[in-house]
N, C-alpha and C. Protein backbone atom coordinates (compact mmCIF):
# COMPACT_ATOMS: atom_id res chain seq x y z
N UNK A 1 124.87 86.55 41.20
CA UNK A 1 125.53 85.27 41.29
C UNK A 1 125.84 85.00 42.75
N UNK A 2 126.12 83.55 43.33
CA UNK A 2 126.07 83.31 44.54
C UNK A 2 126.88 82.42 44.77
N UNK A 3 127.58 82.06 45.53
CA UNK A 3 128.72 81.03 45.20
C UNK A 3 128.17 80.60 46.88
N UNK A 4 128.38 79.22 47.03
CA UNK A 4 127.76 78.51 48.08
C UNK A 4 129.17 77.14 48.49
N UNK A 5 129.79 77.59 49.56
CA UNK A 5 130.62 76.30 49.46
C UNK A 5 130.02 74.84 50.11
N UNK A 6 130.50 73.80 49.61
CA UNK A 6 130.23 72.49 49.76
C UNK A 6 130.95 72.05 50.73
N UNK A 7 130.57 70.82 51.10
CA UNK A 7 131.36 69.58 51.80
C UNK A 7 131.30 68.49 51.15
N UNK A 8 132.78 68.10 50.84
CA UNK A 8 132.45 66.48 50.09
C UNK A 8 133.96 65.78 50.80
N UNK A 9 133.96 64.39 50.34
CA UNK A 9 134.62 63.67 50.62
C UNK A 9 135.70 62.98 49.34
N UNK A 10 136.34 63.66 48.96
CA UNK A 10 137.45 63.80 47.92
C UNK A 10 139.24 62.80 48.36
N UNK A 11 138.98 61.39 47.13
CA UNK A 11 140.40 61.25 47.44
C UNK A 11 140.90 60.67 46.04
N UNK A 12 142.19 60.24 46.34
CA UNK A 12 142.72 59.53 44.59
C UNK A 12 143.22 58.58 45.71
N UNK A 13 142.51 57.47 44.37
CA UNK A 13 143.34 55.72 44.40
C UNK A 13 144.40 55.87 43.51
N UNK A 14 145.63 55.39 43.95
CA UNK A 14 146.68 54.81 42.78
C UNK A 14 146.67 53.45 43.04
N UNK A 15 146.95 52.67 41.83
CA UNK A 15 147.74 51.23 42.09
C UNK A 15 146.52 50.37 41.79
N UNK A 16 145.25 50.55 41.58
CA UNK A 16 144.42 49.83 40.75
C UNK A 16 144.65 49.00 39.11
N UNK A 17 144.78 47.73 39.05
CA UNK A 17 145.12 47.10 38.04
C UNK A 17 144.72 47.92 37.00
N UNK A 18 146.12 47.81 36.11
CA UNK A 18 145.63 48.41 34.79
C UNK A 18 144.78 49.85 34.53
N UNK A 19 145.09 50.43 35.87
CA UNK A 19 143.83 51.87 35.68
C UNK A 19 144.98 53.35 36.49
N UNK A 20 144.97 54.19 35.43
CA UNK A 20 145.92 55.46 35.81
C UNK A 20 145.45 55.85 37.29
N UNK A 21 145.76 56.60 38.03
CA UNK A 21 145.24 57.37 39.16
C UNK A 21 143.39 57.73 39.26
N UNK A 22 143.23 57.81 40.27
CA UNK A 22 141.33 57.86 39.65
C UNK A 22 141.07 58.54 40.80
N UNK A 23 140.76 60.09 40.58
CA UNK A 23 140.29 60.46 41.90
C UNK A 23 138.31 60.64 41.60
N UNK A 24 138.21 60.69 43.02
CA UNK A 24 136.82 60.43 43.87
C UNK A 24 136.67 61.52 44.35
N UNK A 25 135.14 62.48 44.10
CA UNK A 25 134.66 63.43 44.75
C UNK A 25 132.78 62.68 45.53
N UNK A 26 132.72 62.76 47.06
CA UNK A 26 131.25 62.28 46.81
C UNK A 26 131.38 63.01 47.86
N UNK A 27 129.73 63.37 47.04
CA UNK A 27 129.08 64.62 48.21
C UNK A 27 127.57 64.00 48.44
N UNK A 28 127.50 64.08 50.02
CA UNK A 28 126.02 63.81 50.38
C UNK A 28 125.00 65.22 50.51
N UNK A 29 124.20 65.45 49.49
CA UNK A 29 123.86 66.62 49.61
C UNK A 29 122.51 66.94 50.42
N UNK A 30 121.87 65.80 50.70
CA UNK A 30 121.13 66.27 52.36
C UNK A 30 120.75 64.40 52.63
N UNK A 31 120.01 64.12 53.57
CA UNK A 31 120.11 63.24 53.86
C UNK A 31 119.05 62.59 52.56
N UNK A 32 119.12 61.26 52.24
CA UNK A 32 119.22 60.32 51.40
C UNK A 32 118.96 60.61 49.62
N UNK A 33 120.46 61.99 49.17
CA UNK A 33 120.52 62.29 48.17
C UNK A 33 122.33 62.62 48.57
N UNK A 34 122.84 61.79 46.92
CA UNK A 34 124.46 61.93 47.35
C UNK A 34 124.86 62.14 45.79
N UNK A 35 126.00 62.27 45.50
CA UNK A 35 126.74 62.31 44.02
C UNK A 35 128.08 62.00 43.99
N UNK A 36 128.49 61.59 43.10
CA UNK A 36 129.90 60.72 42.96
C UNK A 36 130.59 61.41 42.03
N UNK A 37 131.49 62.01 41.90
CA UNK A 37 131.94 62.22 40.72
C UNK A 37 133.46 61.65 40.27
N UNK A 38 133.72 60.94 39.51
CA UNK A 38 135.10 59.87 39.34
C UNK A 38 135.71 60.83 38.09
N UNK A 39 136.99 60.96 38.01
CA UNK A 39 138.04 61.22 37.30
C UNK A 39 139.19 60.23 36.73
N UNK A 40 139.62 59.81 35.79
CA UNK A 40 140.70 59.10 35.53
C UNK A 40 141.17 59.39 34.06
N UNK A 41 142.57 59.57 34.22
CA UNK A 41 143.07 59.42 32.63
C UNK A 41 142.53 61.12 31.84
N UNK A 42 141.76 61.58 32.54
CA UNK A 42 141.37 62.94 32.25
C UNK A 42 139.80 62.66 31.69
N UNK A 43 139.12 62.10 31.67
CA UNK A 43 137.88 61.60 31.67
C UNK A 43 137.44 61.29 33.06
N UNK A 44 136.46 62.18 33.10
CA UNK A 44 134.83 62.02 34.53
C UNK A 44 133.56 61.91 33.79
N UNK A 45 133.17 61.28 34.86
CA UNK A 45 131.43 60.56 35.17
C UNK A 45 131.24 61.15 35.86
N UNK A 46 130.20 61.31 36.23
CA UNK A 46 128.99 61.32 37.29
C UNK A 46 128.04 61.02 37.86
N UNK A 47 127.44 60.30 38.92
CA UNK A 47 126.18 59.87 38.88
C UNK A 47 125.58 60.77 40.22
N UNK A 48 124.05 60.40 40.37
CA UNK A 48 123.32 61.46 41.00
C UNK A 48 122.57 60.55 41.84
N UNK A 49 122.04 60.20 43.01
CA UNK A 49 121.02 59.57 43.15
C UNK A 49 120.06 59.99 44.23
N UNK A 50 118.87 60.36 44.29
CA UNK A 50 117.88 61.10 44.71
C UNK A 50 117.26 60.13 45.72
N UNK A 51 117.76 59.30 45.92
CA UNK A 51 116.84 58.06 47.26
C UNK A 51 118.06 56.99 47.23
N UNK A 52 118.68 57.43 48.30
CA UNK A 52 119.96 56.39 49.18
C UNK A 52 119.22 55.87 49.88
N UNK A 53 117.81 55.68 50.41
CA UNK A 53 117.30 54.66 51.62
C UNK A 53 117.89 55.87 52.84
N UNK A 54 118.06 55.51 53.60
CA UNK A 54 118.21 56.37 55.04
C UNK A 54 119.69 55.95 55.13
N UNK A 55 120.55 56.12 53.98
CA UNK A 55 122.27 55.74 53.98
C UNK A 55 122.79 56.96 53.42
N UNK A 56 124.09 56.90 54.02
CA UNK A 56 124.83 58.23 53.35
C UNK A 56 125.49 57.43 52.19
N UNK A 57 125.87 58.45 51.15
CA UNK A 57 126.55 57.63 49.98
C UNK A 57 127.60 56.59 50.19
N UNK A 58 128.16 57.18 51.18
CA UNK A 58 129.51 56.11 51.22
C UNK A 58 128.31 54.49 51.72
N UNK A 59 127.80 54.60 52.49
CA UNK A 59 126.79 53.82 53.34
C UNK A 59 126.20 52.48 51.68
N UNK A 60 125.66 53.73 51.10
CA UNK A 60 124.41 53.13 49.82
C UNK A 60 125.31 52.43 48.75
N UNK A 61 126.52 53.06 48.49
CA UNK A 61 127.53 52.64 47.71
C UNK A 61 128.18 51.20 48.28
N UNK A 62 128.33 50.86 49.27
CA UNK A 62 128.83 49.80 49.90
C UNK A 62 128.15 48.97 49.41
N UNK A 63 126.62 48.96 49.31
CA UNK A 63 125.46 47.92 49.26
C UNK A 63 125.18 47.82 47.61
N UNK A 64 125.68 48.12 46.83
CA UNK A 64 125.27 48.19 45.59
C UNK A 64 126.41 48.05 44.41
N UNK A 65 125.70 47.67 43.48
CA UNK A 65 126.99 46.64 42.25
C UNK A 65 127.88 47.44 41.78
N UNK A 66 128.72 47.55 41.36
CA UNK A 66 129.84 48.33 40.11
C UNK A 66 129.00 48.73 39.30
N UNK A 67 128.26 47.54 38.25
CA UNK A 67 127.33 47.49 37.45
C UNK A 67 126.30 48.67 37.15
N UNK A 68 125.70 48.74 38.69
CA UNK A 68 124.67 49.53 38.67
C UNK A 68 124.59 51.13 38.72
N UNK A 69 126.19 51.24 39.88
CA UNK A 69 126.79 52.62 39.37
C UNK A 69 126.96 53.13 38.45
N UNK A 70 127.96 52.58 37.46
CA UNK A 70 128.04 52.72 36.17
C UNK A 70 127.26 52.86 35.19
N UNK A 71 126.45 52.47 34.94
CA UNK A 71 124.89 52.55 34.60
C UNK A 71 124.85 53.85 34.57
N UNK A 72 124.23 54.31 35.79
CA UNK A 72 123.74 55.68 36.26
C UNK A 72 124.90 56.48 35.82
N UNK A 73 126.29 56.55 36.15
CA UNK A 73 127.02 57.46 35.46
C UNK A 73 126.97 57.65 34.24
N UNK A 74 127.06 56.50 33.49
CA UNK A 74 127.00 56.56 32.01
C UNK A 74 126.00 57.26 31.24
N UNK A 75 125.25 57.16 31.54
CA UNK A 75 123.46 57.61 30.97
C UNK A 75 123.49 58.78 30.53
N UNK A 76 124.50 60.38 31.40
CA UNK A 76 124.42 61.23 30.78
C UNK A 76 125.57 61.00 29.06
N UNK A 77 125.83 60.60 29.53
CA UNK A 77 127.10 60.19 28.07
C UNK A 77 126.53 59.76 26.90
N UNK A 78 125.67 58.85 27.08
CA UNK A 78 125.04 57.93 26.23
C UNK A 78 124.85 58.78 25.01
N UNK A 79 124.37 60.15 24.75
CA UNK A 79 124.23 60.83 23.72
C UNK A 79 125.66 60.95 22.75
N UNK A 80 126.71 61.40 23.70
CA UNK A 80 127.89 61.51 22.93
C UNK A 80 128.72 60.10 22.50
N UNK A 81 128.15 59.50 23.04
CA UNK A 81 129.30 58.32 22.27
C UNK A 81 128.39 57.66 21.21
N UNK A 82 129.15 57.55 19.96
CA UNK A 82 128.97 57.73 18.57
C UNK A 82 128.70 55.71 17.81
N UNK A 83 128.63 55.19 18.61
CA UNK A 83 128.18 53.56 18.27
C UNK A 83 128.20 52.63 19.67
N UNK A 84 127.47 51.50 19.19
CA UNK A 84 127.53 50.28 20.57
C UNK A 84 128.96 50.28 20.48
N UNK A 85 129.86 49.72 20.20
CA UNK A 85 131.23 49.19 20.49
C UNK A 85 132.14 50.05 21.17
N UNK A 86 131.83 51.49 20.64
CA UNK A 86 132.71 52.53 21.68
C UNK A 86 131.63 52.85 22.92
N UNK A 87 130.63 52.79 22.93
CA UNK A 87 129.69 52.82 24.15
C UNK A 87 129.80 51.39 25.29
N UNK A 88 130.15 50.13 24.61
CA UNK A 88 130.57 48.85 25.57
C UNK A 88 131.99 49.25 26.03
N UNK A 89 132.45 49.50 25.05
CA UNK A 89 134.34 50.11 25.80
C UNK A 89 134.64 51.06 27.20
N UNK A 90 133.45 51.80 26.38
CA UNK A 90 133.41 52.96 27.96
C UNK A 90 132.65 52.21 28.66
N UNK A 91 131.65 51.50 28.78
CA UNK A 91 130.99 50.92 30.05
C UNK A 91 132.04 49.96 30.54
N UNK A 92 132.73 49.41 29.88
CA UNK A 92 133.51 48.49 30.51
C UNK A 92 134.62 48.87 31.58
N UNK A 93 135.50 50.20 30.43
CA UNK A 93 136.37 50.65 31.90
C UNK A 93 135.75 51.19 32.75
N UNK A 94 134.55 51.90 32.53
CA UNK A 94 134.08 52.79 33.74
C UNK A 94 133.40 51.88 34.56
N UNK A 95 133.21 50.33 34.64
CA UNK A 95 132.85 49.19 35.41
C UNK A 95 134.14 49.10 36.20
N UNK A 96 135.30 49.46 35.75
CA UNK A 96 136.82 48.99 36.26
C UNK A 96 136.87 49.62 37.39
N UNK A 97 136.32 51.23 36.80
CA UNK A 97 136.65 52.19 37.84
C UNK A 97 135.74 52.10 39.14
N UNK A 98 134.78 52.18 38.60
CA UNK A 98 133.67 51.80 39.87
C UNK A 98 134.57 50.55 40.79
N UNK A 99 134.73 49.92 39.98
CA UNK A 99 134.82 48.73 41.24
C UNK A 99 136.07 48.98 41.81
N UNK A 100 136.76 49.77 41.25
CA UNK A 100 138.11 49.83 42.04
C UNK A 100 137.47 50.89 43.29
N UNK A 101 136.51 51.96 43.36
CA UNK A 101 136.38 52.72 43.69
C UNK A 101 135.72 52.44 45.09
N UNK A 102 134.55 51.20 44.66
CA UNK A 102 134.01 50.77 45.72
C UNK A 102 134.54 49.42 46.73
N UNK A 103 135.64 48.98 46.11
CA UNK A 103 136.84 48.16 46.60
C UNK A 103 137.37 49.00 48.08
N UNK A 104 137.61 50.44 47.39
CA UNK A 104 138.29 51.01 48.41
C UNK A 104 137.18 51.72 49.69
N UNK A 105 135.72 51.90 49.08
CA UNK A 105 135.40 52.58 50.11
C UNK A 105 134.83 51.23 50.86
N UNK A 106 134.66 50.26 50.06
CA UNK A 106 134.09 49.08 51.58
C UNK A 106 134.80 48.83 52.20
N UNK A 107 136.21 48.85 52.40
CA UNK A 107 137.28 48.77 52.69
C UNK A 107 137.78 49.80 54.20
N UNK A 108 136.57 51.26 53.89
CA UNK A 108 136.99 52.08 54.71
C UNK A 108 135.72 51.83 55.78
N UNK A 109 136.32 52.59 56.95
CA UNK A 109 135.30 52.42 58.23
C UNK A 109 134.67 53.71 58.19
C-alpha cells in the first residue's frame, strides 16, 4: 500500500440562501484534469473532468454553467436514486449548490 499526499484547494461557504454550510474540495490533478468534490447537509458529489482546455479548475469552472456541473456530478448517483421525482429533487439542490459554489469562486481572484 502507498499513501501519496495531495494538493487541493479546500473551503466552506456559509450563508448561501436556503443551503446548510457546503464545503469545497478541488484538486487540479495535472494540467487540464481537475475534480470537485462538494459536501452539504452530509451528502457529497463529485465530478471529474479529463479536458479543462489549458485552464486550471478554478479557471474552467468560472466559464461553465451550474447546470453542466451538476450533470457531471450527478451521473455517478444516477444508479442509486430510486425514481424521476427524487432524481429532479437531487438535481435541483445540487444545481443550488453548484451555483452557490461557483458564485463564490468567480468571485475569487
Amino acid at each position: 500500500m502507498k499513501i501519496q499526499p495531495i494538493t487541493v484547494t479546500s473551503f466552506v461557504i456559509s450563508g448561501a440562501p436556503a443551503l446548510d454550510p457546503i464545503t469545497v474540495i478541488m484538486r487540479d490533478i495535472e494540467p487540464n484534469r481537475g475534480e470537485l468534490i462538494v459536501e452539504c447537509f452530509g451528502c457529497a458529489w463529485s465530478g471529474y473532468w479529463g479536458s479543462t482546455g489549458h485552464d486550471t479548475l478554478r479557471e474552467f469552472l468560472r466559464r461553465v454553467s451550474a447546470d453542466y456541473v451538476a450533470g457531471t456530478m450527478i451521473r455517478g448517483r444516477r444508479q442509486y436514486i430510486t425514481n424521476r421525482k427524487a432524481e429532479d429533487r437531487e438535481v435541483e439542490y445540487l444545481q443550488r449548490i453548484v451555483q452557490a459554489v461557483l458564485d463564490v469562486i468567480g468571485g475569487q481572484s
